[in-house]
C-alpha atoms as a PDB file:
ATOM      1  CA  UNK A   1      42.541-210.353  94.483  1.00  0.00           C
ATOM      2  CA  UNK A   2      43.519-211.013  91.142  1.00  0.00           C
ATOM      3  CA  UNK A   3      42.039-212.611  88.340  1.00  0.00           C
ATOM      4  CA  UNK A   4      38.521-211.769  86.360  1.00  0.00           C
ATOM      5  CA  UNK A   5      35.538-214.013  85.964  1.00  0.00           C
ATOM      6  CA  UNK A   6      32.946-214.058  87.934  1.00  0.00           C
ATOM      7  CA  UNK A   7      32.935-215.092  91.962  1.00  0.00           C
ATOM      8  CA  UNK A   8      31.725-218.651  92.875  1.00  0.00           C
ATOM      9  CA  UNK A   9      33.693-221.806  93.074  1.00  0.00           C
ATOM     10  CA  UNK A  10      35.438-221.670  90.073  1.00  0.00           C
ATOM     11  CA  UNK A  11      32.810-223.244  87.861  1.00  0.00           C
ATOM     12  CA  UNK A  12      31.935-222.115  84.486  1.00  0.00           C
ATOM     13  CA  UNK A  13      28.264-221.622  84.033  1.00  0.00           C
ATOM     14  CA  UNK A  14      26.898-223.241  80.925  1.00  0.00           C
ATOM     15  CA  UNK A  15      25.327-221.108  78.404  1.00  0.00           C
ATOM     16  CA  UNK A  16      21.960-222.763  77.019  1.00  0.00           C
ATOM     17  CA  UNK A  17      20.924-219.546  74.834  1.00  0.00           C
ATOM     18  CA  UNK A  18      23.986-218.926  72.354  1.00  0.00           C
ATOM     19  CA  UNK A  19      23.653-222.745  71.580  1.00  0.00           C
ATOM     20  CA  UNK A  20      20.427-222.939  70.589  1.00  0.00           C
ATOM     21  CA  UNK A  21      20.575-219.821  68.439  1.00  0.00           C
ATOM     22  CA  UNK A  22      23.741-221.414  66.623  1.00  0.00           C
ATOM     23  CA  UNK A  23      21.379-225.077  66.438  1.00  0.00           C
ATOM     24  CA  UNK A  24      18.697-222.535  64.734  1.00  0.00           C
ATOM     25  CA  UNK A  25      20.859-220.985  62.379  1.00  0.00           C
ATOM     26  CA  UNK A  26      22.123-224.534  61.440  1.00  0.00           C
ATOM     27  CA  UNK A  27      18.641-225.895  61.038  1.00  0.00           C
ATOM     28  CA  UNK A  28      17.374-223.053  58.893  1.00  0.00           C
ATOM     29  CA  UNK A  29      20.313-223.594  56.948  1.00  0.00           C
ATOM     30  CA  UNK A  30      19.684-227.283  56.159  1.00  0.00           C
ATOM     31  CA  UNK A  31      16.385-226.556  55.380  1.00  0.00           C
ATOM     32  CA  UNK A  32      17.010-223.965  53.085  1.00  0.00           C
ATOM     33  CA  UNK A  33      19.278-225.723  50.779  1.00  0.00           C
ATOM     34  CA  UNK A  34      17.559-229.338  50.722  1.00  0.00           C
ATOM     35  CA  UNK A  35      14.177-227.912  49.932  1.00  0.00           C
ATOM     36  CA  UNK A  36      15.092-226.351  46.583  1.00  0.00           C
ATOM     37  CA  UNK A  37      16.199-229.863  45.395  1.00  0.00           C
ATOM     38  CA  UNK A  38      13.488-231.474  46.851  1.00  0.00           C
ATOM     39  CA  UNK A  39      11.193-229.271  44.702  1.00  0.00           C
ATOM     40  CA  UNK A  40      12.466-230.582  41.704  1.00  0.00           C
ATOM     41  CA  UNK A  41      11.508-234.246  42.632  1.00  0.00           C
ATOM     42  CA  UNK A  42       8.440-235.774  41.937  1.00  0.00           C
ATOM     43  CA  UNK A  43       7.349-238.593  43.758  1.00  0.00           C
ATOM     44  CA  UNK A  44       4.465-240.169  41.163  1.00  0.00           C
ATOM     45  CA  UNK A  45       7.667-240.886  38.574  1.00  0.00           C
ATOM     46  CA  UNK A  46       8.791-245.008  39.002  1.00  0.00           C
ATOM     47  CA  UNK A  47      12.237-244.540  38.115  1.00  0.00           C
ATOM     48  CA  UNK A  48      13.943-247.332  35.857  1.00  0.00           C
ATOM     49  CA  UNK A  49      16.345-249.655  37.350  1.00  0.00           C
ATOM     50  CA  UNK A  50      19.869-249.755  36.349  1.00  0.00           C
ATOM     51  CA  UNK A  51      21.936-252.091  38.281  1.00  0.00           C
ATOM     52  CA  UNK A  52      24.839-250.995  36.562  1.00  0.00           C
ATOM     53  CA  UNK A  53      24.558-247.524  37.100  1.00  0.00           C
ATOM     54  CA  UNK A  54      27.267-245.216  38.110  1.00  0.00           C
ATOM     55  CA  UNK A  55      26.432-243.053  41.165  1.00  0.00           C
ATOM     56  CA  UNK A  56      26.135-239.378  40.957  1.00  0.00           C
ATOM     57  CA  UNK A  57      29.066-236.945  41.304  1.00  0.00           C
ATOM     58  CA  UNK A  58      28.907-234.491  43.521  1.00  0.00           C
ATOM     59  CA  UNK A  59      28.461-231.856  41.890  1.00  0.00           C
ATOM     60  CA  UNK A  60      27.170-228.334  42.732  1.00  0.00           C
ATOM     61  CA  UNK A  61      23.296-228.709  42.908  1.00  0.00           C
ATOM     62  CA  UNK A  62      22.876-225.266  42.634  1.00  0.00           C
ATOM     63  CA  UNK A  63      23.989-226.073  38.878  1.00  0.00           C
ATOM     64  CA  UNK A  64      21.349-228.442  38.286  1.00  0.00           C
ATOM     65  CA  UNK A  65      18.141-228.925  37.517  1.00  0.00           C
ATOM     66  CA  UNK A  66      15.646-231.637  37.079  1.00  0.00           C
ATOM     67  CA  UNK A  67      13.072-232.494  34.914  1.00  0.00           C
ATOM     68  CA  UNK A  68      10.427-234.645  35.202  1.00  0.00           C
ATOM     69  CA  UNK A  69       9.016-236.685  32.887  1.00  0.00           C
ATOM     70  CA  UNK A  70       5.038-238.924  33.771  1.00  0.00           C
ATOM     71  CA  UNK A  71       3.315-241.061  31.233  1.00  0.00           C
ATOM     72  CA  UNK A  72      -0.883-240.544  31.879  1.00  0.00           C
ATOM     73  CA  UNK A  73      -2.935-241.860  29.522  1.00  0.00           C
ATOM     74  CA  UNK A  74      -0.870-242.275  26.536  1.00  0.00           C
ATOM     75  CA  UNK A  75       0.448-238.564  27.031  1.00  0.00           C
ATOM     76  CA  UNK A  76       3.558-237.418  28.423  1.00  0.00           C
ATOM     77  CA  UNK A  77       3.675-234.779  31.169  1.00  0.00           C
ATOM     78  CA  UNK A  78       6.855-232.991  31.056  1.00  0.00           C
ATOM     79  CA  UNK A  79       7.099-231.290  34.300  1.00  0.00           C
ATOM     80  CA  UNK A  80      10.300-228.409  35.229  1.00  0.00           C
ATOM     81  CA  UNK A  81      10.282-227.103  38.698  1.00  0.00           C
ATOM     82  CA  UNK A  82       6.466-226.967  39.472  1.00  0.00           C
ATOM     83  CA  UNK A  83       5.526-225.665  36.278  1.00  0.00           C
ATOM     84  CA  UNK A  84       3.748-228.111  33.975  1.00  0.00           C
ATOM     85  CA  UNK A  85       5.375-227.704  29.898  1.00  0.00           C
ATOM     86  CA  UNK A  86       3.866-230.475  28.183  1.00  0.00           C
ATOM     87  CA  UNK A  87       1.685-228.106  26.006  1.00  0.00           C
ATOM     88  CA  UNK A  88       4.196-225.807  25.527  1.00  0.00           C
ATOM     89  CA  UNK A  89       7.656-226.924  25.177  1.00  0.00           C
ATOM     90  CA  UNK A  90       9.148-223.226  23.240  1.00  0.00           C
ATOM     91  CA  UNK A  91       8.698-222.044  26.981  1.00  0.00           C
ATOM     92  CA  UNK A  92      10.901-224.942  28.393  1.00  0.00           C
ATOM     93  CA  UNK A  93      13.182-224.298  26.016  1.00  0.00           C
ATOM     94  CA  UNK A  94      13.559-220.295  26.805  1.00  0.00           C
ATOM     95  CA  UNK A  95      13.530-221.141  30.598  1.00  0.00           C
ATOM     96  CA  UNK A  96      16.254-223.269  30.190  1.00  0.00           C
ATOM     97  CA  UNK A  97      18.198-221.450  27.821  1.00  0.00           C
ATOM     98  CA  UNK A  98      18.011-218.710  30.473  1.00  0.00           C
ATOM     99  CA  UNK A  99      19.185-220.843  33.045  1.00  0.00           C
ATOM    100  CA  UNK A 100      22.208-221.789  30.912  1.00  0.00           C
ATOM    101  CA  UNK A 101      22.852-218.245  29.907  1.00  0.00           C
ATOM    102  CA  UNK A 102      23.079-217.416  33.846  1.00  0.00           C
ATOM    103  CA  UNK A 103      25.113-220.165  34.947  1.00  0.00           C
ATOM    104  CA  UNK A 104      27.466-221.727  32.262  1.00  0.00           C
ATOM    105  CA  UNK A 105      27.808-225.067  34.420  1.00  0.00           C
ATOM    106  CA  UNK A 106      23.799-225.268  34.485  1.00  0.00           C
ATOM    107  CA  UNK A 107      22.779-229.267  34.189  1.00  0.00           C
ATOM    108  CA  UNK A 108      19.962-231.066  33.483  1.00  0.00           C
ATOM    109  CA  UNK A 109      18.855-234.310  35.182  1.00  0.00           C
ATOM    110  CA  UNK A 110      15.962-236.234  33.398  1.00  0.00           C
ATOM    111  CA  UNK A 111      13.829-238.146  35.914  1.00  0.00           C
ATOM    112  CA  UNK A 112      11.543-240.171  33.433  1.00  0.00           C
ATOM    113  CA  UNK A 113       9.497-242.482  34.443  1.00  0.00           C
ATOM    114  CA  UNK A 114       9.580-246.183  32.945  1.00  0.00           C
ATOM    115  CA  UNK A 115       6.402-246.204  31.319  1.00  0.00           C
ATOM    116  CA  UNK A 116       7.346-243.271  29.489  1.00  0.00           C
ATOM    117  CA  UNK A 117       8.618-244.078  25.673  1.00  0.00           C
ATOM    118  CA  UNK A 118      12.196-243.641  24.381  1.00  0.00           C
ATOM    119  CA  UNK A 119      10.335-240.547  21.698  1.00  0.00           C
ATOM    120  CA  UNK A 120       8.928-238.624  24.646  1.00  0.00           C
ATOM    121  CA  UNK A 121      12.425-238.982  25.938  1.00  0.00           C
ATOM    122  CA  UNK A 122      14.118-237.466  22.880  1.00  0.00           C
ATOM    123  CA  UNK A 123      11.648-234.541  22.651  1.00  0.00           C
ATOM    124  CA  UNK A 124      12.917-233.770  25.749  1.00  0.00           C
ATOM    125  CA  UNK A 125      16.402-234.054  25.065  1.00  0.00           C
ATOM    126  CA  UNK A 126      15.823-231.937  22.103  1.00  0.00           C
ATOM    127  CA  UNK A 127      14.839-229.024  24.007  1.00  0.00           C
ATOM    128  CA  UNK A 128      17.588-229.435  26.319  1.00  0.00           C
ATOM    129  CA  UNK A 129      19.919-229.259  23.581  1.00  0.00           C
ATOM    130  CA  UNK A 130      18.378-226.210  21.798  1.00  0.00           C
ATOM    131  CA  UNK A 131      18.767-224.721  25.148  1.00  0.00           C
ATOM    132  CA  UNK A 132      22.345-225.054  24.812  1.00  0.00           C
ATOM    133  CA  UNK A 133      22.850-227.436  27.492  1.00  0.00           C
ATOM    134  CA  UNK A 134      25.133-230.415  26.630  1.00  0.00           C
ATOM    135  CA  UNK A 135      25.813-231.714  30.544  1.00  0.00           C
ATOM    136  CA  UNK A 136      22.813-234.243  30.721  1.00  0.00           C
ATOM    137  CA  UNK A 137      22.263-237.335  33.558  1.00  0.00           C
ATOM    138  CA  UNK A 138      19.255-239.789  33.785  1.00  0.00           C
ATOM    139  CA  UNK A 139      17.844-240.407  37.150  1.00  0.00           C
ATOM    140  CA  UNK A 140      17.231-244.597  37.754  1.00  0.00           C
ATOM    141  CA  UNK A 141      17.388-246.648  40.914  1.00  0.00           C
ATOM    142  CA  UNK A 142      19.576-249.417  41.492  1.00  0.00           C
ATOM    143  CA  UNK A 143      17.483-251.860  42.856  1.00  0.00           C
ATOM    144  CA  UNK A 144      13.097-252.209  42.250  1.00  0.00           C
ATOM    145  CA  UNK A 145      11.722-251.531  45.117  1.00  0.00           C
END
C-alpha cells in the first residue's frame, strides 16, 4: 500500500544512460572551446624566454587572438588564424580591424619567434595599431626548454 517507486527491495536502480549523455555533452563542450585557441597556436615558433614574465590574465579568449610570427630564410612569415599574410599585410590589417569593430575588447597576442628581428616585430605591431587595437601581449616561456 502506499508509496510510489517501483517494487523490489527498496533499491534504487542506477541509471548508466542519462550519465553518459551528460559526460558527452561535457566532452563536446571542452572540445569545442579549446580547439579554437588551439588553432591559433603554432607549434614551429621557439618562443623567447622571459624569466621575469608576468603570467597571463584570464581574460575572455573569445576576445583574443593570436598572431604568429616565423623567421625562414631571412623572411618573416606572419601567420593569423591559418591564413598566411606575409605578402599582404592591408588584408591583416582589414581582418583585424573587423575583428575590433565586432568586439570592442578584441586583443591581440604576438607569438614571435626568437629568431625573428625586433623590425619584423614592429611591422606587425603597426598593423595592429592601424587596426585600432591598443590591448597587445607577447607570448614567451619562462624557462628554455
Amino acid at each position: 500500500m502506499g508509496g510510489g517507486g517501483g517494487g523490489g527491495d527498496g533499491e534504487p536502480e542506477f541509471q548508466i544512460a542519462p550519465m553518459i549523455d551528460v559526460l558527452l555533452v561535457l566532452l563536446i563542450f571542452f572540445m569545442s572551446i579549446t580547439s579554437a585557441q588551439v588553432l591559433q597556436i603554432d607549434k614551429d615558433i621557439k618562443l623567447p624566454v622571459a624569466p621575469d614574465a608576468k603570467k597571463k590574465e584570464d581574460k575572455n579568449q573569445m576576445n583574443e587572438g593570436a598572431i604568429n610570427v616565423a623567421y625562414l630564410a631571412n623572411k618573416s612569415i606572419i601567420k593569423f588564424g591559418s591564413t598566411d599574410f606575409s605578402d599582404n599585410l592591408q588584408t591583416l590589417t582589414d581582418n583585424l580591424t573587423t575583428m575590433k569593430r565586432n568586439n570592442p575588447l578584441y586583443r591581440i597576442v604576438i607569438r614571435g619567434d626568437r629568431a625573428v628581428p625586433a623590425v619584423e616585430i614592429q611591422k606587425v605591431m603597426n598593423v595592429i595599431g592601424q587596426a585600432g587595437i591598443d590591448d597587445i601581449s607577447f607570448s614567451a616561456l619562462n624557462t628554455d626548454g
